[in-house]
Protein backbone atom coordinates (compact mmCIF):
# COMPACT_ATOMS: atom_id res chain seq x y z
CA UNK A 1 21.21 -19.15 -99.91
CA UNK A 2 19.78 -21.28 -97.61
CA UNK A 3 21.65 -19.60 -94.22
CA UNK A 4 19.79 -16.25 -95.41
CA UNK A 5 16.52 -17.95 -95.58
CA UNK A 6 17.05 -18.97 -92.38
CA UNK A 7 17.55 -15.95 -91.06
CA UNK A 8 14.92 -14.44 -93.01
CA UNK A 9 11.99 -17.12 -91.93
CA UNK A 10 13.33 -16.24 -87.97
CA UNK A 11 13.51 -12.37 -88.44
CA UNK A 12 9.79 -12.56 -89.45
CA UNK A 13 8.82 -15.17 -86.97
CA UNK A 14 10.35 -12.70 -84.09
CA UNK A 15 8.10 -10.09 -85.64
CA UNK A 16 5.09 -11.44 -85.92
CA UNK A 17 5.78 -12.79 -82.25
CA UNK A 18 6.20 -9.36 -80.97
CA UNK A 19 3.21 -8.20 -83.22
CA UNK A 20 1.08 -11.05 -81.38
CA UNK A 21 2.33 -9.62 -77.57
CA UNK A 22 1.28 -6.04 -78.54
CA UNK A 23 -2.11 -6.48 -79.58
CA UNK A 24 -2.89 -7.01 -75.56
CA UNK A 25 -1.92 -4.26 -73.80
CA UNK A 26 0.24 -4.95 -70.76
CA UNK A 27 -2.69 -3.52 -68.24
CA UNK A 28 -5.11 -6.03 -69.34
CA UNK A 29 -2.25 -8.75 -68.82
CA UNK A 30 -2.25 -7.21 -65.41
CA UNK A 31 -6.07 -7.75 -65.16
CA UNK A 32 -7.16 -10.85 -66.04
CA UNK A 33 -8.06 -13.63 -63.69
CA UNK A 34 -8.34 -17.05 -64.10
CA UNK A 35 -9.85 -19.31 -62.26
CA UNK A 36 -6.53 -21.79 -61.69
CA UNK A 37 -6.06 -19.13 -58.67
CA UNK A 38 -9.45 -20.50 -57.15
CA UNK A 39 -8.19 -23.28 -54.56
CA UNK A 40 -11.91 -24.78 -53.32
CA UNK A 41 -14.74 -26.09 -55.18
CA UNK A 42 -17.45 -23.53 -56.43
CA UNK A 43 -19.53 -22.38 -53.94
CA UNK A 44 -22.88 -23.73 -52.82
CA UNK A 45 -25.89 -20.98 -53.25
CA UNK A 46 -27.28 -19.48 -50.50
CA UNK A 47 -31.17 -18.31 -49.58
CA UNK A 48 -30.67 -15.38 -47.11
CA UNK A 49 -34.01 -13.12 -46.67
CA UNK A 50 -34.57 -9.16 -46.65
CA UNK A 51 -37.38 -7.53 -45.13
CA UNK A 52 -39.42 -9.99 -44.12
CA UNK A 53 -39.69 -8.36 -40.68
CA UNK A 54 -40.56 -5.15 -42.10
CA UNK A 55 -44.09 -3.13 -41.57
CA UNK A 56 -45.70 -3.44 -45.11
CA UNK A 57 -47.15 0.54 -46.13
CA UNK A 58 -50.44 -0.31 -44.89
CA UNK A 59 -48.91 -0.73 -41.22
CA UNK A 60 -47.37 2.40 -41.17
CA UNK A 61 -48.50 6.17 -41.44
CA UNK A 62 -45.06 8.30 -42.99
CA UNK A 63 -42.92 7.42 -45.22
CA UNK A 64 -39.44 5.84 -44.63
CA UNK A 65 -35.93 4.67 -45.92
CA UNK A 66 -34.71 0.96 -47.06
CA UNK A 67 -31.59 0.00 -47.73
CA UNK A 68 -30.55 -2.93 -50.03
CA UNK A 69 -26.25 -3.56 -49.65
CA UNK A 70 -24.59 -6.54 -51.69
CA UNK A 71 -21.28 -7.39 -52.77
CA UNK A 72 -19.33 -10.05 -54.21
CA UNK A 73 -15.32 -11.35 -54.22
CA UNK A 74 -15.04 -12.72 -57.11
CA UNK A 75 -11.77 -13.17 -58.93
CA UNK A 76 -9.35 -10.88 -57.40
CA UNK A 77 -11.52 -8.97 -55.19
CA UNK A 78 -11.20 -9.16 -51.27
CA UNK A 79 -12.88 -6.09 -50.13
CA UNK A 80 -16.17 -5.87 -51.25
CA UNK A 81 -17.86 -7.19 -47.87
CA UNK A 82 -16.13 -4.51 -46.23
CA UNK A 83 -17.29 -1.88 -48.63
CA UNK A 84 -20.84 -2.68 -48.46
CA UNK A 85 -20.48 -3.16 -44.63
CA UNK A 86 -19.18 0.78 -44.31
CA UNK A 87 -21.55 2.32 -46.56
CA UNK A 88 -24.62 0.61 -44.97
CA UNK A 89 -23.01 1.82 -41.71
CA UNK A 90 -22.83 5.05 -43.01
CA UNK A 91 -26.12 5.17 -44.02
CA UNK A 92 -27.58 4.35 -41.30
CA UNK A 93 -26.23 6.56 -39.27
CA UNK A 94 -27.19 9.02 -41.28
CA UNK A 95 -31.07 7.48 -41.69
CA UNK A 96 -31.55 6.08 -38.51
CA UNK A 97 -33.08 3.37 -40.01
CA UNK A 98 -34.62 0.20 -38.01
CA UNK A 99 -32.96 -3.27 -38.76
CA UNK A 100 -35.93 -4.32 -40.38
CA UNK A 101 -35.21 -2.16 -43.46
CA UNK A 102 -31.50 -3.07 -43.83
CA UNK A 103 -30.50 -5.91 -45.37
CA UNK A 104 -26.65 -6.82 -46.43
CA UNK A 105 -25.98 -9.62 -48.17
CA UNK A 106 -21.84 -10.28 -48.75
CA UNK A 107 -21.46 -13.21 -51.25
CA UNK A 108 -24.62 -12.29 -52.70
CA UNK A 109 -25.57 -14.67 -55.13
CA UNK A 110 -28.02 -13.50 -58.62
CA UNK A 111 -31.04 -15.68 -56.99
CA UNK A 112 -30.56 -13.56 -53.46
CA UNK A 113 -30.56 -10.19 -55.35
CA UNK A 114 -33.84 -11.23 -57.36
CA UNK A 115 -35.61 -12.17 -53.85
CA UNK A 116 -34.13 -9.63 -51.90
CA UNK A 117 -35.45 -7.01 -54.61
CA UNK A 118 -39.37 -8.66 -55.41
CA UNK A 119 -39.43 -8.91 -51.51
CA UNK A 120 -38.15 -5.39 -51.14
CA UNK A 121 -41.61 -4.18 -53.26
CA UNK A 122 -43.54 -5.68 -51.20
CA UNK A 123 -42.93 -3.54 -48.63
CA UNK A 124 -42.28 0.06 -50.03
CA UNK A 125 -44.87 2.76 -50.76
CA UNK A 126 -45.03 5.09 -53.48
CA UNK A 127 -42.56 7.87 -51.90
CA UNK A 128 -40.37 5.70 -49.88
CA UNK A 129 -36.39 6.09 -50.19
CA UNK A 130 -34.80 3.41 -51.90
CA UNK A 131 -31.13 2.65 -52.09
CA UNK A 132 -29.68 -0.23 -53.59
CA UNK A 133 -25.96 -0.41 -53.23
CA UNK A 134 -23.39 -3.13 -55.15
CA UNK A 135 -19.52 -3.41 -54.89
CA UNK A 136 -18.28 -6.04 -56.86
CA UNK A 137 -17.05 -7.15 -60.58
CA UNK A 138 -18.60 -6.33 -63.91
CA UNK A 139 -18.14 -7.56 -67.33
CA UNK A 140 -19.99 -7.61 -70.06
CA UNK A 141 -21.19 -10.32 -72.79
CA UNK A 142 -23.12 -9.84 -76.22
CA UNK A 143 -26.23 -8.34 -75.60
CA UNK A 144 -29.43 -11.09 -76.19
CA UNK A 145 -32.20 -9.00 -76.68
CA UNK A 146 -30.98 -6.32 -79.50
CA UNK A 147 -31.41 -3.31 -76.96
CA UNK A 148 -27.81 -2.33 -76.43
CA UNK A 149 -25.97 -0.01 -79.33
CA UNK A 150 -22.92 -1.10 -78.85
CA UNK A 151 -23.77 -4.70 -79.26
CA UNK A 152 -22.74 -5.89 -75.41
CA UNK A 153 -24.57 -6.45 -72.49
CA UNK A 154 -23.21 -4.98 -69.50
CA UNK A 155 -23.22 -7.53 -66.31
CA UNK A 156 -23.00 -7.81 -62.61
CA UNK A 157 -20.70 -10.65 -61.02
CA UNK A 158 -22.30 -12.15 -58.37
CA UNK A 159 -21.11 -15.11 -56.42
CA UNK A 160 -22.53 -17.53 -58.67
CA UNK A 161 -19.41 -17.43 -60.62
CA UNK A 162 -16.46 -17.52 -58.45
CA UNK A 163 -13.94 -20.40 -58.68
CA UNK A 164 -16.49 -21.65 -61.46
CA UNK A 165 -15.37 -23.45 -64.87
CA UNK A 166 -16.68 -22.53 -67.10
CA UNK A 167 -18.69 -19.76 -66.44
CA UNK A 168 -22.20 -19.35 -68.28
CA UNK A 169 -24.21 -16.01 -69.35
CA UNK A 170 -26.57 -17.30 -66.92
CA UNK A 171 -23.83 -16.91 -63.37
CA UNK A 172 -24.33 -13.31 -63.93
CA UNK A 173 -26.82 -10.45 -63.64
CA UNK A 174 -27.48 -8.54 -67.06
CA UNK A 175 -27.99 -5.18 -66.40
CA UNK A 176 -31.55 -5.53 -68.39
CA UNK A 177 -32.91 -7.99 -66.01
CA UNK A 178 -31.39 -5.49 -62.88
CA UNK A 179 -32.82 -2.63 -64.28
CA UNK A 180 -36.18 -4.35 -64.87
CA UNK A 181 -36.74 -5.99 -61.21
CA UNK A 182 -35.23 -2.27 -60.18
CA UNK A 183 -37.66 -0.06 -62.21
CA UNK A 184 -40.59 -2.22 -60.98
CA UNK A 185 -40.61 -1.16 -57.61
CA UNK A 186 -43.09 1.10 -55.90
CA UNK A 187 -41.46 4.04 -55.70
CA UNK A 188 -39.77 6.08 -57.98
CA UNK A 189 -37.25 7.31 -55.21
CA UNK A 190 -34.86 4.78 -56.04
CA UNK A 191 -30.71 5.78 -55.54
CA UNK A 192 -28.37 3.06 -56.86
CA UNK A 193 -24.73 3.31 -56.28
CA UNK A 194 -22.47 1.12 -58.35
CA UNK A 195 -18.65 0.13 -57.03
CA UNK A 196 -18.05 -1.54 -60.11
CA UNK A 197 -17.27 -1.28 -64.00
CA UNK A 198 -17.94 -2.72 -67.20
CA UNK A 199 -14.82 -2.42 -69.27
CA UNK A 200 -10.96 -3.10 -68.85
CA UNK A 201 -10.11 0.04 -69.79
CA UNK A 202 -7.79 -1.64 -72.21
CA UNK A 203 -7.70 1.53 -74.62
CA UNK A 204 -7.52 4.52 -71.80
CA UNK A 205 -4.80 5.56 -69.95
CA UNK A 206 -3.77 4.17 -66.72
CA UNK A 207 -4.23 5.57 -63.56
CA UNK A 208 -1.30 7.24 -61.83
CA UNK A 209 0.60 4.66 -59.99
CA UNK A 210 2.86 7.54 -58.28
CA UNK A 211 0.16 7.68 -55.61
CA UNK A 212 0.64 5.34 -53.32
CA UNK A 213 -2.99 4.80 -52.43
CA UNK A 214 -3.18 3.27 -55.83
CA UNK A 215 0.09 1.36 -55.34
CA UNK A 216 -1.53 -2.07 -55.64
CA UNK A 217 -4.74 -1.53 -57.13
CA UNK A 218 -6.92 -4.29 -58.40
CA UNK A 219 -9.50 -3.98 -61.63
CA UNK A 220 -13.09 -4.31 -60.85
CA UNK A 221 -13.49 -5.40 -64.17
CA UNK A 222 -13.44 -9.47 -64.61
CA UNK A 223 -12.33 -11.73 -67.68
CA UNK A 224 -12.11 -15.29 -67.27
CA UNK A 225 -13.94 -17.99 -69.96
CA UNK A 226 -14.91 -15.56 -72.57
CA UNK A 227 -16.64 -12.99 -70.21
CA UNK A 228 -15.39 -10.02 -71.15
CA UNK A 229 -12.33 -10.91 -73.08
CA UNK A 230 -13.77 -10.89 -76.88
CA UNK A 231 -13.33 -8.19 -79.01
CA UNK A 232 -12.90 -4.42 -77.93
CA UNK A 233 -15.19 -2.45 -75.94
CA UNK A 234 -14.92 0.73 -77.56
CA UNK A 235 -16.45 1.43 -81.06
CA UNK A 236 -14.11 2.40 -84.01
CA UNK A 237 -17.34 4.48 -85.29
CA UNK A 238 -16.62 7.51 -83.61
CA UNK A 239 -19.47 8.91 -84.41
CA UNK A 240 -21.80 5.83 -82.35
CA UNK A 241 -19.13 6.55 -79.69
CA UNK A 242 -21.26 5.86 -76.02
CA UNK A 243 -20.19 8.56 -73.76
CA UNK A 244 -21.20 9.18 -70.27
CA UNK A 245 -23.06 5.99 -70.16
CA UNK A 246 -22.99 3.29 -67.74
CA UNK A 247 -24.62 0.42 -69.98
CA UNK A 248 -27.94 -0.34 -69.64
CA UNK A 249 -28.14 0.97 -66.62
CA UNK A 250 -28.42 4.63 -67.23
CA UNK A 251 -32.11 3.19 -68.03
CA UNK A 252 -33.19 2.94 -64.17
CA UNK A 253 -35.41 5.21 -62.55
CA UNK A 254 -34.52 7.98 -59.78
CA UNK A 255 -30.51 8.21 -59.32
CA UNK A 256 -27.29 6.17 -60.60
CA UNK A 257 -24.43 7.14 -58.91
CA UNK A 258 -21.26 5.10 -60.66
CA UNK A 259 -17.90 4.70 -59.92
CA UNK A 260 -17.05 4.84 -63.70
CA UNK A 261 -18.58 5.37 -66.76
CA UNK A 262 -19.09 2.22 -69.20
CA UNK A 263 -15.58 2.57 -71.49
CA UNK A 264 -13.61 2.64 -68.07
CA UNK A 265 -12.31 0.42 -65.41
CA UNK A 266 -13.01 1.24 -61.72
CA UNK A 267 -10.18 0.26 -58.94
CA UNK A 268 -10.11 -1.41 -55.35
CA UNK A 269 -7.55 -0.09 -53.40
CA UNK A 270 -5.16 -2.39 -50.99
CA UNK A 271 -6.98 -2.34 -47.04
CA UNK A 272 -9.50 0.24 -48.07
CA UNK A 273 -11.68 -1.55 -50.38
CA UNK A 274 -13.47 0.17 -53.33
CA UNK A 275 -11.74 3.44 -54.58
CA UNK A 276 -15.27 4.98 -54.91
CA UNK A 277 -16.74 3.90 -52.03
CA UNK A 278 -13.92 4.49 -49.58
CA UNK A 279 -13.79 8.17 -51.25
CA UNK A 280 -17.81 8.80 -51.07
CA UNK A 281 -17.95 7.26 -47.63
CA UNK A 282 -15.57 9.73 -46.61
CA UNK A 283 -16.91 12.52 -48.12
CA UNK A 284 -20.70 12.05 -46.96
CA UNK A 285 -19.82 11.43 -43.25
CA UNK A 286 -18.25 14.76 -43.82
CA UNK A 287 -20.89 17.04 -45.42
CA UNK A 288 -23.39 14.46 -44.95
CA UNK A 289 -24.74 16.00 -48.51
CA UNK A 290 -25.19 13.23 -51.82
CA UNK A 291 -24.76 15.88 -54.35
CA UNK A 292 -21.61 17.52 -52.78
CA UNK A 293 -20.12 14.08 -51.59
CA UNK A 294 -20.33 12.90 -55.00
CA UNK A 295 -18.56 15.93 -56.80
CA UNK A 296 -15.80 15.63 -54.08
CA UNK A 297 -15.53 12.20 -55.07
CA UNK A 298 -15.54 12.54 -58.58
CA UNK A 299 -13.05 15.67 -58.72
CA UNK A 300 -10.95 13.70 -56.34
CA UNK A 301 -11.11 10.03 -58.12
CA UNK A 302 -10.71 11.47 -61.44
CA UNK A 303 -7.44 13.42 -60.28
CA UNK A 304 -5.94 10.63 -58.93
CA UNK A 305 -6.48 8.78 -61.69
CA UNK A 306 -5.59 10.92 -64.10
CA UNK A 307 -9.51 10.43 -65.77
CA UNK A 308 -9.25 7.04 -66.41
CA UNK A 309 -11.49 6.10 -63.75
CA UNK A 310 -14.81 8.68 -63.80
CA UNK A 311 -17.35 8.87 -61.49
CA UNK A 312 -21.12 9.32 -63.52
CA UNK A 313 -24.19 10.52 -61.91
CA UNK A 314 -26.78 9.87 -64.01
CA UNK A 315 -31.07 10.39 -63.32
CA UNK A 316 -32.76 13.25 -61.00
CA UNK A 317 -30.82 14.52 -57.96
CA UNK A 318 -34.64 15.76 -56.71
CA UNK A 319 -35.59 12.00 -55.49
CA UNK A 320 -33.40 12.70 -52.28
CA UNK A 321 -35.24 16.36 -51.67
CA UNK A 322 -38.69 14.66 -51.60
């Protein structure tokens, strides 16, 4: 009597064991970082400038282009200076913009992209060309303010948190606060490409790892403290289901061109960098075209992918015809 109790109080401990290992789906096993793999002390903030060599609208007579490139390797990330470094290239080759209305900032902490965006205003006019590009992590933590339907707030990594325990709501950028400092500029011409994502992707599909560009793809989604790692992104409601959203950020003004919508997980690809970038890059410097770059991308992305990672354009397409 007692041997079969035995073996009865182990056959259910084995199950609820395996039970336990199922409930987190091998991909997100996969994608989570912690920060034991960070091997130096958290870095110190920096204070880089933008623009402050630029002529302010009153100095000037026509209208003209400014770019705004950040990026940030945090976690597992190692490519995100070189993705912001080859679309700034590419755009301003295509621009011809002076150096005055570039700025890049790799490593870019929240406090540089806050500066770098109020100083940014100061020196647009009303029908300037904005575009604000990011390649880095995203996450998301419960929303603060009661604006978000699905309960979360959708965030940007920026340096602030890397090799950081533990991290606080306050080491990242909530998309609110982005999209606020964003829709506040001077003109409404304002094109913001994301290389990033805001879920794990934990209840898609995986990406096809028969194509051996995608071999040894990383996540640009982040979890590490309890960023990201809570409770499932994706509603059980279907009918509150958020589709074809990108967070909060489907709220800013102009265009929103990003590299997955906010239930999926976007990829950076071994030597290339960011699967969407390294795909629009190549598409623009082909047709030098936004609207037929991006479909190329998207079409191409989402093949590879097999739809787990979809491209969104989101906003008016009209800001870059102006």
């Amino acid at each position: 009597m007692i041997k079969s109790l035995q073996f009865y109080l182990m056959g259910l401990l084995l199950f609820l064991i395996s039970g336990c290992q199922q409930t987190l789906p091998p991909v997100v096993q996969q994608k989570m970082w912690s920060s034991e793999q960070c091997t130096m002390p958290p870095p110190l903030p920096t204070n880089r400038e933008c623009f402050s060599s630029a002529l302010s609208p009153d100095q000037r007579s026509q209208n003209t282009v400014f770019l705004l490139a950040m990026g940030a390797n945090t976690g597992n990330l190692t490519k995100t200076s070189s993705d912001l470094e080859n679309f700034s290239q590419t755009m301003q080759q295509h621009f011809r913009m002076p150096d005055s209305q570039v700025c890049e900032l790799p490593n870019v902490f929240k406090s540089e992209v806050v500066a770098a965006l109020q100083s940014l205003n100061e020196h647009v006019a009303a029908n300037d060309l904005v575009i604000l590009y990011f390649s880095g992590h995203g996450t998301f933590i419960k929303d603060n303010d009661g604006d978000e339907k699905d309960g979360w707030d959708e965030i940007l990594v920026t340096f602030d948190s890397h090799c950081k325990t533990p991290v606080k709501d306050e080491d990242g950028l909530r998309d609110d606060y982005f999209v606020k400092l964003v829709n506040e500029l001077r003109s409404d011409r304002v094109l913001t490409v994301m290389d990033s994502c805001f879920a794990s992707g934990m209840l898609l599909g995986g990406p096809s790892r028969s194509n051996a560009l995608l071999a040894n793809a990383q996540s640009k989604f982040l979890q590490i403290g309890w960023w990201g790692t809570e409770e499932p992104r994706i509603e059980a409601d279907e009918r509150i289901l958020i589709k074809n959203e990108v967070g909060n950020l489907d709220a800013l003004k102009g265009l929103l061109l990003a590299a997955a919508d906010e239930k999926q997980t976007a990829l950076e690809i071994a030597e290339k960098g960011g699967l969407f970038t390294f795909k629009f890059v190549e598409q623009f410097r082909q047709y030098a075209d936004f609207k037929k770059a991006f479909v190329q991308t998207a079409q191409e992305i989402q093949k590879m992918t097999r739809d787990s990672q979809s491209p969104q354009a989101i906003g008016r397409w009209e800001i870059l015809e102006e």
